[in-house]
Protein backbone atom coordinates (compact mmCIF):
# COMPACT_ATOMS: atom_id res chain seq x y z
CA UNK A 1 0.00 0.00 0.00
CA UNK A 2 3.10 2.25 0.75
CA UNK A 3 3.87 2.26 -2.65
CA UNK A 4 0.94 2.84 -4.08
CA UNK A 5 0.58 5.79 -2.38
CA UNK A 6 3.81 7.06 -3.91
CA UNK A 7 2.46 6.01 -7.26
CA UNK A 8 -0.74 8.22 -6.19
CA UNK A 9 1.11 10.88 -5.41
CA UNK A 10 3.56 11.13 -8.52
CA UNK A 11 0.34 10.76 -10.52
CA UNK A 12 -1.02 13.66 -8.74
CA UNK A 13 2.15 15.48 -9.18
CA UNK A 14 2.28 15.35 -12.97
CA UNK A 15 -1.53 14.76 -13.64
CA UNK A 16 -0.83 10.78 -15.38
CA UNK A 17 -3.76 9.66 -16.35
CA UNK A 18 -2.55 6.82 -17.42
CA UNK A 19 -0.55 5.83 -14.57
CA UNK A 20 -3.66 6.58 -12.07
CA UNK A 21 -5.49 3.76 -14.36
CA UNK A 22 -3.09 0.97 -13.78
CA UNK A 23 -2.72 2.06 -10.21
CA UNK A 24 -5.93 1.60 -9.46
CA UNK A 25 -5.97 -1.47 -11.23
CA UNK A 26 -2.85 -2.78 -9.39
CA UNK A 27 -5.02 -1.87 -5.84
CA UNK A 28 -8.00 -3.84 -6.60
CA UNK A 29 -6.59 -6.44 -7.50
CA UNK A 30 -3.91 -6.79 -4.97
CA UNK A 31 -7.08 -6.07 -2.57
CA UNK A 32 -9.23 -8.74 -4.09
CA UNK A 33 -6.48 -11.35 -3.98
CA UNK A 34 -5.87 -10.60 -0.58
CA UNK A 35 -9.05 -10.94 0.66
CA UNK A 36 -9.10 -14.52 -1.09
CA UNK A 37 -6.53 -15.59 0.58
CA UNK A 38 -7.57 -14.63 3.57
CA UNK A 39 -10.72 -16.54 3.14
CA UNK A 40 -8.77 -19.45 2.33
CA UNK A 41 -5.76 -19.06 5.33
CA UNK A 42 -9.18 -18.94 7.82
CA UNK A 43 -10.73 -21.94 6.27
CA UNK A 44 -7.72 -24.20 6.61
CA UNK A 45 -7.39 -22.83 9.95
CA UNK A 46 -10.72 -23.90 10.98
CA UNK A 47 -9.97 -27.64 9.45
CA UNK A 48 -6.96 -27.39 11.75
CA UNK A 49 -8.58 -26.74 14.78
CA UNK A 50 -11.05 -29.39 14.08
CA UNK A 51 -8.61 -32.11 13.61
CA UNK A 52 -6.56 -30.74 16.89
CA UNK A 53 -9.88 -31.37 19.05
CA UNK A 54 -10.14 -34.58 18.12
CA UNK A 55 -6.34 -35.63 18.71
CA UNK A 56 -6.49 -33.54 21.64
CA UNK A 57 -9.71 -35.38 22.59
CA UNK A 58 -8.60 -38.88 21.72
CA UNK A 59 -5.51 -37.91 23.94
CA UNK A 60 -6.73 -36.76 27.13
CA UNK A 61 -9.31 -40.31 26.76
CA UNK A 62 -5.86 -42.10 26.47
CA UNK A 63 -3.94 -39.93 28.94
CA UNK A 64 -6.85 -38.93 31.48
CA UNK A 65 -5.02 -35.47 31.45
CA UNK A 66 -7.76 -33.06 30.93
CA UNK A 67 -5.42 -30.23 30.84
CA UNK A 68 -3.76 -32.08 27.64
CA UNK A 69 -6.64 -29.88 25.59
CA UNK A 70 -5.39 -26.59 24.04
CA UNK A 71 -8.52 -25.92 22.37
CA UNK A 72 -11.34 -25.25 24.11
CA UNK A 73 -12.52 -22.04 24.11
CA UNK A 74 -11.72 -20.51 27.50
CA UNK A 75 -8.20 -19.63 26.37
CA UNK A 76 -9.30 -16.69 23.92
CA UNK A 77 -8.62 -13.42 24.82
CA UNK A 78 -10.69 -11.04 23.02
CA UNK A 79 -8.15 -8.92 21.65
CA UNK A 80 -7.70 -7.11 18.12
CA UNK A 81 -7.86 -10.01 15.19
CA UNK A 82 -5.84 -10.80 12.11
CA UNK A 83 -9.07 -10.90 10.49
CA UNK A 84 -9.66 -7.46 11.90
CA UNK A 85 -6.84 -6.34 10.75
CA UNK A 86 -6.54 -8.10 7.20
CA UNK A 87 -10.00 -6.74 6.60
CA UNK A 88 -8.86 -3.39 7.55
CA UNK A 89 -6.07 -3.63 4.59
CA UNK A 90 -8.36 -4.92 2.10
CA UNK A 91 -11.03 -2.05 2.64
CA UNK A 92 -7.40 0.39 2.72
CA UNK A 93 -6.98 -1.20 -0.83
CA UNK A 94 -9.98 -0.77 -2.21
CA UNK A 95 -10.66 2.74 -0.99
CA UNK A 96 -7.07 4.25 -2.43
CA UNK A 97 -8.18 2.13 -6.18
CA UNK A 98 -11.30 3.81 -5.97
CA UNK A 99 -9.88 6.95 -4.84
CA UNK A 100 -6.67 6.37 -7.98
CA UNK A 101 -9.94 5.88 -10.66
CA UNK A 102 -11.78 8.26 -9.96
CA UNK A 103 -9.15 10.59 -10.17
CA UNK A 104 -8.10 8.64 -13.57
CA UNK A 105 -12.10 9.75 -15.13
CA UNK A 106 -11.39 13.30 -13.26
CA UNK A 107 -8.45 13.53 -15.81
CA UNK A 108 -9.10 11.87 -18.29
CA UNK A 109 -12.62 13.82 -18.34
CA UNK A 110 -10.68 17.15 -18.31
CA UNK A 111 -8.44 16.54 -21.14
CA UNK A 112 -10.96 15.15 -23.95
């Protein structure tokens, strides 16, 4: 994102159309693929934690050590998230692509 707001800024600076365009291209996508993989780093996370009960179940019936289970939902804290956070890119993204277009049409209106 650091970047791009350099590349915002030089195409302020010298009124690029052009690079605008592929700036804002570059944002939403980088945004979109993001958020994918996001998605997908959550889901396997979840799969994780499913299989980890169960060996951590099947465990603690072998062991009779209940404190053998890592999972179980009274360990959280309730603190800031990656999903929080990764969300709070991803809307960053989008918001400087829209931001780079519109200025793009603003331009490209002007000069035609």
């Amino acid at each position: 994102l650091a970047a791009n707001f350099a590349l915002i800024g030089t195409a302020f600076e010298k009124s690029n159309p052009l690079l605008f365009l592929l700036t804002s291209v570059e944002l939403l996508v980088i945004s979109i693929v993001f958020k994918l993989l996001d998605r997908r780093t959550a889901e396997m996370i979840k799969i994780c934690e499913l299989a980890l009960i169960q060996l951590e179940s099947h465990i603690v019936k072998e062991t009779g050590i209940a404190e053998m289970a890592l999972i179980d939902g009274h360990n959280v804290k309730k603190t800031l998230s990656y999903r929080i956070l990764f969300n709070i890119i991803f809307t960053l993204g989008v918001c400087l692509g829209i931001v780079a277009f519109a200025a793009f049409v603003s331009i490209w209106i002007r000069t035609h």
